[in-house]
N, C-alpha and C. Protein backbone atom coordinates (compact mmCIF):
# COMPACT_ATOMS: atom_id res chain seq x y z
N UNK A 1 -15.81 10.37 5.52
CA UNK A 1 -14.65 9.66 4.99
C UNK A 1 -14.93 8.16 5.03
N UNK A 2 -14.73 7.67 4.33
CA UNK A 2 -14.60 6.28 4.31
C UNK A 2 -13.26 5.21 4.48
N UNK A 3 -13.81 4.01 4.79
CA UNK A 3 -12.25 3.78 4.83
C UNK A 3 -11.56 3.68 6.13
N UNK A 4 -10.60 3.39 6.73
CA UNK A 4 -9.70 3.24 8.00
C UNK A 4 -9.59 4.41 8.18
N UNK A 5 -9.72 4.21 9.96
CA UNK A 5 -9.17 5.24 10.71
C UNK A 5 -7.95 5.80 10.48
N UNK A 6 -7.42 7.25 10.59
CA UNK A 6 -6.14 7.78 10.69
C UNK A 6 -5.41 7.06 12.10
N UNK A 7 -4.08 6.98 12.09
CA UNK A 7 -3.07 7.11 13.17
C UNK A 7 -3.77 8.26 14.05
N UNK A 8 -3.62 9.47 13.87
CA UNK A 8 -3.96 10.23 15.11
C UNK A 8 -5.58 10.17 15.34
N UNK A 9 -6.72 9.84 14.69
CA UNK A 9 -8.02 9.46 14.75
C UNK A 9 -7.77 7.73 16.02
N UNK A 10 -6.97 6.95 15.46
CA UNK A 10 -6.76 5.49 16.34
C UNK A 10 -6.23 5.98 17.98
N UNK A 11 -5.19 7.18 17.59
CA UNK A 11 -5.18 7.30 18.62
C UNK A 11 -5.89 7.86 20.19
N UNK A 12 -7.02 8.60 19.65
CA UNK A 12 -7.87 9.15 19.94
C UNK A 12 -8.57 8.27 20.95
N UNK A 13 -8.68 7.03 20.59
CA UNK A 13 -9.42 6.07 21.25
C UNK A 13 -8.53 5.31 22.67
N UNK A 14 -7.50 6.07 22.50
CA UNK A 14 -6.04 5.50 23.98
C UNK A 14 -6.42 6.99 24.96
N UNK A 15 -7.31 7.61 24.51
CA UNK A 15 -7.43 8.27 25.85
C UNK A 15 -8.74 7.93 26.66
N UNK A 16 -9.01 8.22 28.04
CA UNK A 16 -10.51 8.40 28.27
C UNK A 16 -11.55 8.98 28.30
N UNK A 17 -11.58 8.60 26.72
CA UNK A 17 -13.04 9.27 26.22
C UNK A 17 -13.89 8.56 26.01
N UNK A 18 -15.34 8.45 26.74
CA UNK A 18 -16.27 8.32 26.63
C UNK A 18 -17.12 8.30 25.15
N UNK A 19 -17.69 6.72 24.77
CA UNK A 19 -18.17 6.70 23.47
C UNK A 19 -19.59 6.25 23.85
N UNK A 20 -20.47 6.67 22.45
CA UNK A 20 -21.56 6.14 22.67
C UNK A 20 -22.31 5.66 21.79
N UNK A 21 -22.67 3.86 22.02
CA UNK A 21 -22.73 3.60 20.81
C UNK A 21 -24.33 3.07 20.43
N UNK A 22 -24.54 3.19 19.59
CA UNK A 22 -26.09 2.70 18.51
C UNK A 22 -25.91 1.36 17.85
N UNK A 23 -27.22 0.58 18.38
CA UNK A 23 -27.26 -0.74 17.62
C UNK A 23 -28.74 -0.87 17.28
N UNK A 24 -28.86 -1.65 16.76
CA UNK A 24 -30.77 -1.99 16.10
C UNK A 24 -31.42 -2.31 16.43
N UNK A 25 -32.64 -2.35 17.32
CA UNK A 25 -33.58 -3.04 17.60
C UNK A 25 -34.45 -4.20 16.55
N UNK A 26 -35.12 -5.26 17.10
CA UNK A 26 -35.88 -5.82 16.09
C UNK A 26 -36.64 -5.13 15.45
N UNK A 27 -37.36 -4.14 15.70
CA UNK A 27 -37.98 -3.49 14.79
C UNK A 27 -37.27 -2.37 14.31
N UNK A 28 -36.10 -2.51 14.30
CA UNK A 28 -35.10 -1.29 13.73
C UNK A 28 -34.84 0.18 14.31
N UNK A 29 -35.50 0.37 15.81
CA UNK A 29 -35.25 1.70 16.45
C UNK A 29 -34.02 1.58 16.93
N UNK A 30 -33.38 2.64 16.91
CA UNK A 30 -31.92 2.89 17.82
C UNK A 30 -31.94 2.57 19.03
N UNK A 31 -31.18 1.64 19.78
CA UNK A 31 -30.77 1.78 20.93
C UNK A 31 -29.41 2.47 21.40
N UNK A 32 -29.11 3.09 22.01
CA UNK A 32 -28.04 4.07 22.28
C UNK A 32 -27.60 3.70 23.69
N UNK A 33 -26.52 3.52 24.25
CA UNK A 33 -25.92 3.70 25.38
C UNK A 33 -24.23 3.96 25.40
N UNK A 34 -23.88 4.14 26.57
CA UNK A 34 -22.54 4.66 27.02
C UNK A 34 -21.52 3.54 26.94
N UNK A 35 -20.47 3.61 26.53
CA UNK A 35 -19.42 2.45 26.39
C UNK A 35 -17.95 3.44 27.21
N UNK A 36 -17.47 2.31 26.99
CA UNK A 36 -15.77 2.39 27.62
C UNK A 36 -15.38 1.80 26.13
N UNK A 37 -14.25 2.72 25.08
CA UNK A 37 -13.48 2.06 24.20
C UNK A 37 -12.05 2.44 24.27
N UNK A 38 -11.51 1.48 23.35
CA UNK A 38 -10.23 1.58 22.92
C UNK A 38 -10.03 0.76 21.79
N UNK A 39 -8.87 0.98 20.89
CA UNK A 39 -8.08 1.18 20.03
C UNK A 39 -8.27 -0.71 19.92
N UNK A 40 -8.78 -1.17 18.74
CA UNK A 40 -7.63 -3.12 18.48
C UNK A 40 -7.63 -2.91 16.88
N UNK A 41 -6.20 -2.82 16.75
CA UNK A 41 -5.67 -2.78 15.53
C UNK A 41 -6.02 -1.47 15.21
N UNK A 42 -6.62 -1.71 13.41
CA UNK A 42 -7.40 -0.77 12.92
C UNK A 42 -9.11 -0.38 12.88
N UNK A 43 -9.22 -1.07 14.34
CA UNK A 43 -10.53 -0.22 14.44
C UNK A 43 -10.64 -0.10 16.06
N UNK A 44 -12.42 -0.01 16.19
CA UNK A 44 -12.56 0.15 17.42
C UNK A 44 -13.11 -1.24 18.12
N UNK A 45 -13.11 -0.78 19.66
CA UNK A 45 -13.84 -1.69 20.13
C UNK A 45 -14.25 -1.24 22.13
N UNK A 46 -15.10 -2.25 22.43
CA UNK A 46 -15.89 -1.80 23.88
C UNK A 46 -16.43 -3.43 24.12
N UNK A 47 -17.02 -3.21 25.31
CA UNK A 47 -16.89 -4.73 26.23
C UNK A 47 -18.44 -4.53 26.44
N UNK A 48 -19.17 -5.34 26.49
CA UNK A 48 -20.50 -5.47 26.83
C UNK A 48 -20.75 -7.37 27.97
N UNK A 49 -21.77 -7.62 27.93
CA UNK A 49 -22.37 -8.51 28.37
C UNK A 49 -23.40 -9.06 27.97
N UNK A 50 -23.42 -10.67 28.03
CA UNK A 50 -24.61 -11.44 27.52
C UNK A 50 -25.31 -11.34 28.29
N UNK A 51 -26.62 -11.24 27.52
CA UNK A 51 -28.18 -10.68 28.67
C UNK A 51 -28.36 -9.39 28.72
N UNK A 52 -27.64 -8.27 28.12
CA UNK A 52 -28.00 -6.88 27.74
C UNK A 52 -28.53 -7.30 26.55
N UNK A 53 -28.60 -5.63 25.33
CA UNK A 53 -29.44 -5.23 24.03
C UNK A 53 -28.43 -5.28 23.56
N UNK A 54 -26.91 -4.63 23.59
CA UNK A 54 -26.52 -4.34 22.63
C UNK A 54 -26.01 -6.28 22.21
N UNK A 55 -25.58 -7.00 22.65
CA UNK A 55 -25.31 -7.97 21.80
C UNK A 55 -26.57 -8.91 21.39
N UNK A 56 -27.21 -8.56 21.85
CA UNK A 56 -28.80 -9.93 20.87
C UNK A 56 -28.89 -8.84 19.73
N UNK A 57 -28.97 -7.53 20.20
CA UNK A 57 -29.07 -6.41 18.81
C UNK A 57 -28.29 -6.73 17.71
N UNK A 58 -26.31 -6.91 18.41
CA UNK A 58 -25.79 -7.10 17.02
C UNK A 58 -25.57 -8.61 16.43
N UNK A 59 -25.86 -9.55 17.05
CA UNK A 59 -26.37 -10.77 16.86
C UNK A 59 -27.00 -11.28 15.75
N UNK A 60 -27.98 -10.26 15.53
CA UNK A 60 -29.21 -10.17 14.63
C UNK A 60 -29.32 -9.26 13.47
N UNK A 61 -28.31 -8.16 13.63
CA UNK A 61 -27.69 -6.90 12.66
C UNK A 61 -27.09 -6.34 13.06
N UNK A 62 -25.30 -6.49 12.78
CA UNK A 62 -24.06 -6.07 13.03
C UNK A 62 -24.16 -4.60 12.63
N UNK A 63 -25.12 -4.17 11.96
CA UNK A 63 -24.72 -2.38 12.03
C UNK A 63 -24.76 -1.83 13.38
N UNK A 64 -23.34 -0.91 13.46
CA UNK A 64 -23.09 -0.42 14.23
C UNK A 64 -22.55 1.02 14.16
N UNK A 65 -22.55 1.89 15.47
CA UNK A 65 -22.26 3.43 14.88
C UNK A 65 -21.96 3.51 16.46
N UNK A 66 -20.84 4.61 16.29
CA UNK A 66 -20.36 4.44 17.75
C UNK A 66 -19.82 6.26 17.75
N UNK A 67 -20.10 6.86 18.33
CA UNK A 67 -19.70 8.40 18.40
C UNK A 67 -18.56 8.58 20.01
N UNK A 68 -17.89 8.60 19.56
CA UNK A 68 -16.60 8.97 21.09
C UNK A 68 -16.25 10.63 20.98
N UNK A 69 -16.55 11.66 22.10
CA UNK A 69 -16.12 12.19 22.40
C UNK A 69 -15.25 13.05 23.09
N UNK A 70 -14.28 13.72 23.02
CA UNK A 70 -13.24 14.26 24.50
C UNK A 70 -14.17 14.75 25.14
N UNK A 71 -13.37 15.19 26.61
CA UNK A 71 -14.35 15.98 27.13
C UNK A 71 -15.18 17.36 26.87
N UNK A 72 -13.86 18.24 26.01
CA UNK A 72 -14.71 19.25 25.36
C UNK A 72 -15.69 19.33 24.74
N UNK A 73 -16.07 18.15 24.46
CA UNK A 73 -17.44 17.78 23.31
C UNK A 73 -16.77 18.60 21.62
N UNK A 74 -16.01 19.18 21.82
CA UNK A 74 -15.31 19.79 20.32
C UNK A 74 -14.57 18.87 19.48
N UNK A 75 -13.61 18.20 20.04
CA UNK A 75 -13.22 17.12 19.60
C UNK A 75 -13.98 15.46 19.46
N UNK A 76 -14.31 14.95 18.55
CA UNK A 76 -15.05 13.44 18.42
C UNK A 76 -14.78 12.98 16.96
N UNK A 77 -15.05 11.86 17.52
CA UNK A 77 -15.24 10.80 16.24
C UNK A 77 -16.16 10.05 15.94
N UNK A 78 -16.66 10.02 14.54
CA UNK A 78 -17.82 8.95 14.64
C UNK A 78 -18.06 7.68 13.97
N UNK A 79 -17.73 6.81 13.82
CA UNK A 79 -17.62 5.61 13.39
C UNK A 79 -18.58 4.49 13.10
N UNK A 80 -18.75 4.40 11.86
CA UNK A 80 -19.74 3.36 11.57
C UNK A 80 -19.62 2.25 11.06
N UNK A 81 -20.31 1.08 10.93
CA UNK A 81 -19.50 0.30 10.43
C UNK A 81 -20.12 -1.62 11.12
N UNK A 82 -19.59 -2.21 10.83
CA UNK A 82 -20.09 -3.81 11.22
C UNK A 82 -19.59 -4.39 12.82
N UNK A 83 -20.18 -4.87 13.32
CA UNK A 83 -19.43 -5.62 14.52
C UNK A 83 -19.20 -6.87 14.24
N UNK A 84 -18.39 -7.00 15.03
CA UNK A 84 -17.83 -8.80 15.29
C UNK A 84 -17.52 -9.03 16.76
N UNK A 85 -18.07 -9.42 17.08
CA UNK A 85 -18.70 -10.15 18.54
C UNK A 85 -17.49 -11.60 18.55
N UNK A 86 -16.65 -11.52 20.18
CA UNK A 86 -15.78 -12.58 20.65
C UNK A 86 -15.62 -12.46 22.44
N UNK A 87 -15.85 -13.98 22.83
CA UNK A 87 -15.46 -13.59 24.36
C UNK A 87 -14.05 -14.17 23.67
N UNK A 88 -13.58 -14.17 23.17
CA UNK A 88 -12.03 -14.27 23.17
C UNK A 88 -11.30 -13.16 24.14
N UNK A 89 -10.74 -13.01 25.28
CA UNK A 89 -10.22 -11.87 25.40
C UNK A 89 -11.25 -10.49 25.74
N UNK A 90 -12.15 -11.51 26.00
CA UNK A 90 -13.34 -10.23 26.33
C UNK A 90 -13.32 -9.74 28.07
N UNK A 91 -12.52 -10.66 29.07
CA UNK A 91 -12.36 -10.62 30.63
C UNK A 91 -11.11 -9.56 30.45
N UNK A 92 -10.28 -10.26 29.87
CA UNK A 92 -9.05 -9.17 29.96
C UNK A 92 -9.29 -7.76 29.30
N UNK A 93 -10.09 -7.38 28.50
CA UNK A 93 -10.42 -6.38 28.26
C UNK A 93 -10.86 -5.38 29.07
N UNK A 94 -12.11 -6.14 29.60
CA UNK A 94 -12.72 -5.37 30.74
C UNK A 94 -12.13 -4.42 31.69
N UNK A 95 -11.29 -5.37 31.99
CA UNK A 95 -10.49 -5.58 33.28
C UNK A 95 -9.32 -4.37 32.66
N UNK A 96 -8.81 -3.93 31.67
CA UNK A 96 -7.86 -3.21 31.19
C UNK A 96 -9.25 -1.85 30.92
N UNK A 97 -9.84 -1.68 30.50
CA UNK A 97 -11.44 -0.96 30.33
C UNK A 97 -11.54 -0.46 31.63
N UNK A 98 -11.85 -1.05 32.56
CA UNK A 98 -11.68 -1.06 34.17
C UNK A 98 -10.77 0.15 34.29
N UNK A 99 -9.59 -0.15 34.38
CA UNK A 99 -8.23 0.48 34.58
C UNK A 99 -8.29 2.24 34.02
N UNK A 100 -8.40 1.69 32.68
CA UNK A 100 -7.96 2.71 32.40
C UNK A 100 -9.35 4.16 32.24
N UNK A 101 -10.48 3.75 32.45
CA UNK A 101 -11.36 4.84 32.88
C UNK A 101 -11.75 4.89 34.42
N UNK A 102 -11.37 3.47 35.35
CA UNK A 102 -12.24 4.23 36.46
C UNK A 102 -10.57 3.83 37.49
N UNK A 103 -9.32 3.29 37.08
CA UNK A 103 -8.40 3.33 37.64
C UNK A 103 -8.29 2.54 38.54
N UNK A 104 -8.63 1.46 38.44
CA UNK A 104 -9.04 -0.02 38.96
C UNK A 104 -9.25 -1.18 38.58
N UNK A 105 -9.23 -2.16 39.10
CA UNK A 105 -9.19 -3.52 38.60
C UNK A 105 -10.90 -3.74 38.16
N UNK A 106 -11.27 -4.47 37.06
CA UNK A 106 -12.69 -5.32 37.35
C UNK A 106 -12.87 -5.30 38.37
N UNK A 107 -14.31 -5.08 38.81
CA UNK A 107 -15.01 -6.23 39.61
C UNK A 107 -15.95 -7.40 39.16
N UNK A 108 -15.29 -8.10 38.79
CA UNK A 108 -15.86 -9.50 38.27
C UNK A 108 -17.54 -9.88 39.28
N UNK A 109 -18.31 -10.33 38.07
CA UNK A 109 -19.47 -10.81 38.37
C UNK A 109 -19.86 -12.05 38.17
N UNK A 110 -19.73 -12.76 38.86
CA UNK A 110 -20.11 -14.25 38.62
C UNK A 110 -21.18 -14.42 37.83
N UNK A 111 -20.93 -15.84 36.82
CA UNK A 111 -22.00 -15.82 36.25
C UNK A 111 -21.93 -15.16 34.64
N UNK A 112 -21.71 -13.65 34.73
CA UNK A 112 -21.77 -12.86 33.66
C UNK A 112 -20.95 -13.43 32.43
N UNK A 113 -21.22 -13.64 31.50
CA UNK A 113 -20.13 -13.63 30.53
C UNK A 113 -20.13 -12.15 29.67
N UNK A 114 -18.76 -11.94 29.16
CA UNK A 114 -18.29 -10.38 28.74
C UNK A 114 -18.04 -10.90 27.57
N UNK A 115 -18.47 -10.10 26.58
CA UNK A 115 -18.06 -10.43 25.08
C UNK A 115 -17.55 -8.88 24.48
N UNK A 116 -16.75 -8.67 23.87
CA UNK A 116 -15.91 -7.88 22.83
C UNK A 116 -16.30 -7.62 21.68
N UNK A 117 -16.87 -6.31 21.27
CA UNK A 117 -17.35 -5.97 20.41
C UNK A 117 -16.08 -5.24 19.49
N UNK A 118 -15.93 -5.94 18.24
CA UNK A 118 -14.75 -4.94 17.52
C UNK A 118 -15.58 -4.01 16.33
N UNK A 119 -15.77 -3.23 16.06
CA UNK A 119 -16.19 -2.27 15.22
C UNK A 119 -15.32 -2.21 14.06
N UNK A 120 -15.46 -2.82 12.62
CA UNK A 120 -14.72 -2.63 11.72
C UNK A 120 -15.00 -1.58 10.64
N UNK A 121 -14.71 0.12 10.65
CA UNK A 121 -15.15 1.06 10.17
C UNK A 121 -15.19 1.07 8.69
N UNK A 122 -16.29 1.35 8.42
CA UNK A 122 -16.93 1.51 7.11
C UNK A 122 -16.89 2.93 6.43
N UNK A 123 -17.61 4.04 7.95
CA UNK A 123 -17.62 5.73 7.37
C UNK A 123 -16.98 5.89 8.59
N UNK A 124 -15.94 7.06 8.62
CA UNK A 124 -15.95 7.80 9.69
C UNK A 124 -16.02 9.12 9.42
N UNK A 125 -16.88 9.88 10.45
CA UNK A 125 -16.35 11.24 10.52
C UNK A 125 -15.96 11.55 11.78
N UNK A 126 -15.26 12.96 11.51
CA UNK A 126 -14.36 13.35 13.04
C UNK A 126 -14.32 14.86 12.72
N UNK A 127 -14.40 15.57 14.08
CA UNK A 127 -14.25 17.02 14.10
C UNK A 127 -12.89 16.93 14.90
N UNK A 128 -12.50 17.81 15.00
CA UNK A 128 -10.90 18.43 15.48
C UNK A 128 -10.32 17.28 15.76
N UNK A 129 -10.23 16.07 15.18
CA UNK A 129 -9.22 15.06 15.57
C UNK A 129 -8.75 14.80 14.09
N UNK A 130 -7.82 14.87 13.61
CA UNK A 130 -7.54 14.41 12.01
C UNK A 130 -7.21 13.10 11.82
């Protein structure tokens, strides 16, 4: 499907489910790792840090693809699409990211800066979530 997420697809992303997302290497291999997301606006988004891959990755080529699944692994979504990179609001995120998968506040790291990755969907597909 192309196009914006559904209402019950957006909502999908207010529970804690575990996503996992793909960005580009310079020489164009996948890098893949585990995120914490949720729902901004009409798309997605997850919290990273400067001095990891995934943001020099999307830095350099905003394609992005992000697969979130429930725990059944039956239900998911998969989302592809451009990033846009902001520490606007990237601490308070965390810190709400924090909460709502491990049921706790941040633990802030000095030093670190956190930047906000928003995912603005291009394709999605989804099994048992409409």
């Amino acid at each position: 499907m192309r196009g914006p997420l559904t209402e019950s697809q957006l909502a999908f992303f207010d529970q804690p489910n575990y996503g996992i997302v793909t960005t580009l290497r310079a020489d164009g291999s996948p890098q893949s790792t585990m995120v914490w997301v949720e729902r901004d606006g009409d798309a997605v988004s997850f919290n990273t840090a400067y001095g990891r891959r995934k943001p020099a990755n999307l830095e350099r080529d905003p394609r992005v693809s992000i697969l979130v699944t429930a725990p059944d692994f039956y239900h998911w979504i998969a989302v592809d699409g451009r990033a846009e990179l902001t520490t606007d609001g990237a601490e308070e995120q965390i810190d709400r990211l924090s909460r709502k998968y491990d049921g706790k506040p941040w633990s802030y790291v000095e030093g670190q800066r956190r930047v906000k990755v928003r995912l603005v969907p291009e394709r999605v597909t989804s099994y048992g979530v409409d």
